[in-house]
C-alpha atoms as a PDB file:
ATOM      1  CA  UNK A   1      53.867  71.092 110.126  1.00  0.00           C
ATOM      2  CA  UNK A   2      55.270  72.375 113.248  1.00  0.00           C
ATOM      3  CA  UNK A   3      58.248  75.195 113.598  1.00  0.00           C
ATOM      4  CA  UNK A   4      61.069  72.538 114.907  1.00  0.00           C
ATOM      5  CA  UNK A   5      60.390  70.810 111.458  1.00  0.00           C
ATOM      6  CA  UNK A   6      60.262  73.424 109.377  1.00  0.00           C
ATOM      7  CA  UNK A   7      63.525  74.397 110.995  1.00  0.00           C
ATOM      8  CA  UNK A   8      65.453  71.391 110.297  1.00  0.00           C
ATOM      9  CA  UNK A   9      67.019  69.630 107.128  1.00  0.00           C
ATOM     10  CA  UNK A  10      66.840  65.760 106.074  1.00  0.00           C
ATOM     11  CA  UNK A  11      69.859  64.925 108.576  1.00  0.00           C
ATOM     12  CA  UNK A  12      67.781  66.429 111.118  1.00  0.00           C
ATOM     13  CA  UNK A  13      70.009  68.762 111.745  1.00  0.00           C
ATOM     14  CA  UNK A  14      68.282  72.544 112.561  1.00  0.00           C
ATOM     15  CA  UNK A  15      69.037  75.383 110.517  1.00  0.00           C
ATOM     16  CA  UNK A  16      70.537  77.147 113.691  1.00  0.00           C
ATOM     17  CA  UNK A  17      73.381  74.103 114.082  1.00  0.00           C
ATOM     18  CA  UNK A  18      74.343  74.977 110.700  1.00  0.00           C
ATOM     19  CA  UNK A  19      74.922  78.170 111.704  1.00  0.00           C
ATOM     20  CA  UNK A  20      76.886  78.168 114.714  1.00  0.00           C
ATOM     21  CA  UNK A  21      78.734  75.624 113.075  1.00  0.00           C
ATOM     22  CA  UNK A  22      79.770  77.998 110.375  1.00  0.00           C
ATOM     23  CA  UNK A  23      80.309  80.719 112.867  1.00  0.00           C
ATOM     24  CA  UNK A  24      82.242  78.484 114.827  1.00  0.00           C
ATOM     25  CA  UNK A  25      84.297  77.288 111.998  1.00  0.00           C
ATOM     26  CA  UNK A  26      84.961  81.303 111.138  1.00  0.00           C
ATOM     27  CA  UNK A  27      86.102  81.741 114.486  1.00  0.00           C
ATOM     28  CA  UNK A  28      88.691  79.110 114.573  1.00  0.00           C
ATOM     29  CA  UNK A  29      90.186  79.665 111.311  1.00  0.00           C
ATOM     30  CA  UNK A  30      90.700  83.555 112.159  1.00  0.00           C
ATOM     31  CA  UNK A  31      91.653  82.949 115.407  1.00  0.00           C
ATOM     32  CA  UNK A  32      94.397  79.913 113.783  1.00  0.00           C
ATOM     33  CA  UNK A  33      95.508  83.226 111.547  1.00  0.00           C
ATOM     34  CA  UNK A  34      95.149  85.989 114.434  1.00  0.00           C
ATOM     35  CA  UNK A  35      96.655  84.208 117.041  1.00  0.00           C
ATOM     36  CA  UNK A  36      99.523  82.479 114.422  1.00  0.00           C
ATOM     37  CA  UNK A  37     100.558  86.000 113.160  1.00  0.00           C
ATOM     38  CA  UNK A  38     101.014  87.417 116.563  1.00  0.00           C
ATOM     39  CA  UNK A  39     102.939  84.468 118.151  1.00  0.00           C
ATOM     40  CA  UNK A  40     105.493  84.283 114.996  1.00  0.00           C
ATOM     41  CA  UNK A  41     105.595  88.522 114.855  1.00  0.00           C
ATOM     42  CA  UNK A  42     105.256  89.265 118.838  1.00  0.00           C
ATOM     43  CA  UNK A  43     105.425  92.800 117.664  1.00  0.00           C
ATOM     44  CA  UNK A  44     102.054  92.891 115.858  1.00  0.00           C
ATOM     45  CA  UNK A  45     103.554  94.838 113.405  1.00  0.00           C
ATOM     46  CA  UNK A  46     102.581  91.909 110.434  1.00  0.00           C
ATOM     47  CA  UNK A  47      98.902  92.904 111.767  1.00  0.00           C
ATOM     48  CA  UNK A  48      99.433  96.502 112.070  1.00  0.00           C
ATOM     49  CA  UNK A  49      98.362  96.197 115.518  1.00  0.00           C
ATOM     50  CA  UNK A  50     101.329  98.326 117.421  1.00  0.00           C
ATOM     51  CA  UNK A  51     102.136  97.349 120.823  1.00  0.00           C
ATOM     52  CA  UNK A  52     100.808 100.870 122.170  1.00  0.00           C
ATOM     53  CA  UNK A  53      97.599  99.029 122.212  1.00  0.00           C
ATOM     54  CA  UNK A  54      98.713  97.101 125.235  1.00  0.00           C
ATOM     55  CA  UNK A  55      99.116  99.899 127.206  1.00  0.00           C
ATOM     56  CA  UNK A  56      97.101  99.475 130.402  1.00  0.00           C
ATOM     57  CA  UNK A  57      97.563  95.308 130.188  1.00  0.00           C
ATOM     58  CA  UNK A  58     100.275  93.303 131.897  1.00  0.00           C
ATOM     59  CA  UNK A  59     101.429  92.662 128.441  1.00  0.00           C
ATOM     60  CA  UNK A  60     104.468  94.205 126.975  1.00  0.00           C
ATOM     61  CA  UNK A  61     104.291  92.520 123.663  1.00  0.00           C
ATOM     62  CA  UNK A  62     101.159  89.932 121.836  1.00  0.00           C
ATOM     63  CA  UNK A  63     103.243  86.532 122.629  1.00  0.00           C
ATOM     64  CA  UNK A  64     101.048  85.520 125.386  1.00  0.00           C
ATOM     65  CA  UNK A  65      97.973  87.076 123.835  1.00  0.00           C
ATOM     66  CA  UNK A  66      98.636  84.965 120.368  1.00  0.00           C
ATOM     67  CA  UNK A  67      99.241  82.104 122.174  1.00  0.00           C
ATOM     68  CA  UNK A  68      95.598  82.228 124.159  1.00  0.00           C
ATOM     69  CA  UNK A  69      94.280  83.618 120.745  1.00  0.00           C
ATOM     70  CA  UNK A  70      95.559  80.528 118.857  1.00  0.00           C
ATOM     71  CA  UNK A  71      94.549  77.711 121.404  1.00  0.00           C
ATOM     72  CA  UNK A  72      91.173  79.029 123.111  1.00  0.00           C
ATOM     73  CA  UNK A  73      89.985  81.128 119.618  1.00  0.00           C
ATOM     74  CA  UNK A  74      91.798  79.276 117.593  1.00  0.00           C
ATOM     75  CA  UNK A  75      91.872  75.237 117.957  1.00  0.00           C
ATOM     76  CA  UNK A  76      89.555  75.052 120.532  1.00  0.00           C
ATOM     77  CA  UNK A  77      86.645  76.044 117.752  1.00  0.00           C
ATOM     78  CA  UNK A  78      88.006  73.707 114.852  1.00  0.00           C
ATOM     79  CA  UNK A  79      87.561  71.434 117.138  1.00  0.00           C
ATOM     80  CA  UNK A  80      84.106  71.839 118.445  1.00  0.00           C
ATOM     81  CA  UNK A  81      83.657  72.550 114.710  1.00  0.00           C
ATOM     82  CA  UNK A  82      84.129  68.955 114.136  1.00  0.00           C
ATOM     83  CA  UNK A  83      82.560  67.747 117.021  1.00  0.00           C
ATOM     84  CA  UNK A  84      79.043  68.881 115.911  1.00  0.00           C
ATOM     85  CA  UNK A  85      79.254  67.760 112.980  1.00  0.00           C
ATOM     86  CA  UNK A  86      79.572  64.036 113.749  1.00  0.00           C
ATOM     87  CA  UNK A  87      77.164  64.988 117.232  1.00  0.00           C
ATOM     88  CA  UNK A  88      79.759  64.547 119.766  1.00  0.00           C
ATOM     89  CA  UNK A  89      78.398  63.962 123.130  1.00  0.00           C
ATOM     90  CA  UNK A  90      80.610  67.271 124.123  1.00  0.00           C
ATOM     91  CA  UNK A  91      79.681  69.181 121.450  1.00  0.00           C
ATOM     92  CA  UNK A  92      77.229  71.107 122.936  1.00  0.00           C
ATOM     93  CA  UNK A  93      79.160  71.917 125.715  1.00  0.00           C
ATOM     94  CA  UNK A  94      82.042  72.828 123.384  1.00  0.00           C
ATOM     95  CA  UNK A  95      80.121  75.485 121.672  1.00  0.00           C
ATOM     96  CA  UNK A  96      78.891  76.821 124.748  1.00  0.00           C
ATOM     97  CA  UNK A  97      82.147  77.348 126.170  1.00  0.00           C
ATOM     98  CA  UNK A  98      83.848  79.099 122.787  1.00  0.00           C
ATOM     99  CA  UNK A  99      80.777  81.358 122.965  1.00  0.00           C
ATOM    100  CA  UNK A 100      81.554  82.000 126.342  1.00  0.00           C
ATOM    101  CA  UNK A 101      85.188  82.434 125.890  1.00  0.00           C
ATOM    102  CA  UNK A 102      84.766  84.591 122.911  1.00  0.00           C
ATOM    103  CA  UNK A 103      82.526  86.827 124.837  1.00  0.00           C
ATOM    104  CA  UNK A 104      84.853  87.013 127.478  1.00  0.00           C
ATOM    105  CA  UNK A 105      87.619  87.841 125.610  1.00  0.00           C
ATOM    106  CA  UNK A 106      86.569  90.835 124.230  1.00  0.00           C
ATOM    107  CA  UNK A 107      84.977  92.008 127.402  1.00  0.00           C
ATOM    108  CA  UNK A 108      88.154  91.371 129.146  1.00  0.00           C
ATOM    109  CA  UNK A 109      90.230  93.397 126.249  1.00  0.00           C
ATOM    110  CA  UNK A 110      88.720  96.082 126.329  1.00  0.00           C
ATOM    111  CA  UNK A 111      88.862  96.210 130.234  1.00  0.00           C
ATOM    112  CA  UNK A 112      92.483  96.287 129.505  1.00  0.00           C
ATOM    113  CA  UNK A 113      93.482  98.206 126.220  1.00  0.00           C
ATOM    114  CA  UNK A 114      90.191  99.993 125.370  1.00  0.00           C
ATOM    115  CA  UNK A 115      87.558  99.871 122.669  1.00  0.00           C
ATOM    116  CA  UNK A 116      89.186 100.222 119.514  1.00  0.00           C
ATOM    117  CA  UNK A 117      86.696 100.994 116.960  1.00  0.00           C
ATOM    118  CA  UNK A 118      88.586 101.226 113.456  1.00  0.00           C
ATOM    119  CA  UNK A 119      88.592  98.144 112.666  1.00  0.00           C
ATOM    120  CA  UNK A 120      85.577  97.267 114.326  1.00  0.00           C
ATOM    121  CA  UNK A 121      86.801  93.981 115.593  1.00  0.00           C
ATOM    122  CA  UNK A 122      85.797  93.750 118.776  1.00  0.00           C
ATOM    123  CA  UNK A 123      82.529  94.736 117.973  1.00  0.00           C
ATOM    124  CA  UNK A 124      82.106  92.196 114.674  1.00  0.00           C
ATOM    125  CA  UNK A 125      83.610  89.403 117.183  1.00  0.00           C
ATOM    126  CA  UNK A 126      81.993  90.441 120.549  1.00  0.00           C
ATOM    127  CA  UNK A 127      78.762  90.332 118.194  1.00  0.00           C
ATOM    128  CA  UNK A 128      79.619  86.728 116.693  1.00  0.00           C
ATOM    129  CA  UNK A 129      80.066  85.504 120.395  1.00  0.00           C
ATOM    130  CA  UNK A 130      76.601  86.812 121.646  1.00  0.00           C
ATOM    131  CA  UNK A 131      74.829  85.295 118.266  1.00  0.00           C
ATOM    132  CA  UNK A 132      76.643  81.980 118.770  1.00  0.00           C
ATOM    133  CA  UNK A 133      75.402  82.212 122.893  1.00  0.00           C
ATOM    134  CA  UNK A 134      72.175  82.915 122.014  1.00  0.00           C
ATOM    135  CA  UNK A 135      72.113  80.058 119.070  1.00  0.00           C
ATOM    136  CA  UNK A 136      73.441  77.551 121.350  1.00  0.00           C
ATOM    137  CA  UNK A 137      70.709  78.128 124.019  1.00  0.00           C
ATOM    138  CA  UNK A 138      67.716  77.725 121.466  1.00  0.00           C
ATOM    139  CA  UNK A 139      65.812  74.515 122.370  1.00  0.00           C
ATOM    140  CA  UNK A 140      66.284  73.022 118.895  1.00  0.00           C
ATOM    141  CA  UNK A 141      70.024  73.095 119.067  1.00  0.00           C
ATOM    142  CA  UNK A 142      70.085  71.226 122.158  1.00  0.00           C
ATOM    143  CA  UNK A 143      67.474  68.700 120.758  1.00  0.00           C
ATOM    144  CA  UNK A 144      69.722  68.283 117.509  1.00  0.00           C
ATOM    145  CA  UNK A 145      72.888  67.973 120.169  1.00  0.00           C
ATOM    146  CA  UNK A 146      70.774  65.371 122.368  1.00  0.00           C
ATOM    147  CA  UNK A 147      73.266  62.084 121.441  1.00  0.00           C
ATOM    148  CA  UNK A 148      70.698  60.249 123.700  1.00  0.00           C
ATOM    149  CA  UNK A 149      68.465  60.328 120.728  1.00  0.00           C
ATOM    150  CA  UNK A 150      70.054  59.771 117.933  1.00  0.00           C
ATOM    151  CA  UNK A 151      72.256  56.433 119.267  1.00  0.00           C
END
């Protein structure tokens, strides 16, 4: 039995896909929450996240922040979410780019406002986006992905 098979369940699908679907999933939901909370409480105050933390950013409150937060990290996931489940010709793609956009947002946070390290949070989620990068690249994914074959 080779590795790809001993990788994959009965639908075919590879263990990995199962996991960046689940890490995808996790990412949308908090980001749904995240970005919700700071949109409705601009203020961050509902997060205990105190608008000092923008110092050094353009921002003077998290409206705009909540709003990219809850669209890009937010729907943006639930929907790739359900796009590799049914094997969505942009799937792939779709997980690639909220890898990529997770990644960058963290990078590009704490080029503005620091690294905060208590919470950890940019370090669990700047983690979760270089898993979910390096998940998406793995050969088996992208064979599991390939709608070509499975039409």
């Amino acid at each position: 039995m080779n590795q790809s098979a001993k990788n994959t369940t009965k639908s075919g699908r590879s263990l990995s896909l199962y996991l960046i679907m689940a890490l995808i999933l996790f990412q949308g939901v908090s980001g749904l929450f995240g970005g919700a909370a700071l949109v409705a409480d601009p203020s961050g105050e509902f997060l205990s996240m105190p608008v000092s933390m923008l110092e050094g950013s353009p921002f003077d409150n998290f409206l705009i922040p909540g709003f990219i937060l809850f669209t890009v990290l937010g729907i943006l996931p639930v929907v790739v979410f359900f796009g590799l489940g049914k094997r969505a010709i942009w799937a792939w793609p779709g997980a690639f780019v909220v890898s990529t956009a997770l990644i960058a947002w963290i990078g590009v946070e704490i080029m503005m406002v620091g690294y905060h390290s208590d919470p950890p949070l940019q370090l669990i989620y700047g983690l979760i986006g270089l898993v979910l990068l390096g998940l998406v690249m793995l050969p088996s994914v992208r064979r599991a992905l390939d709608v070509t074959q499975h039409s």
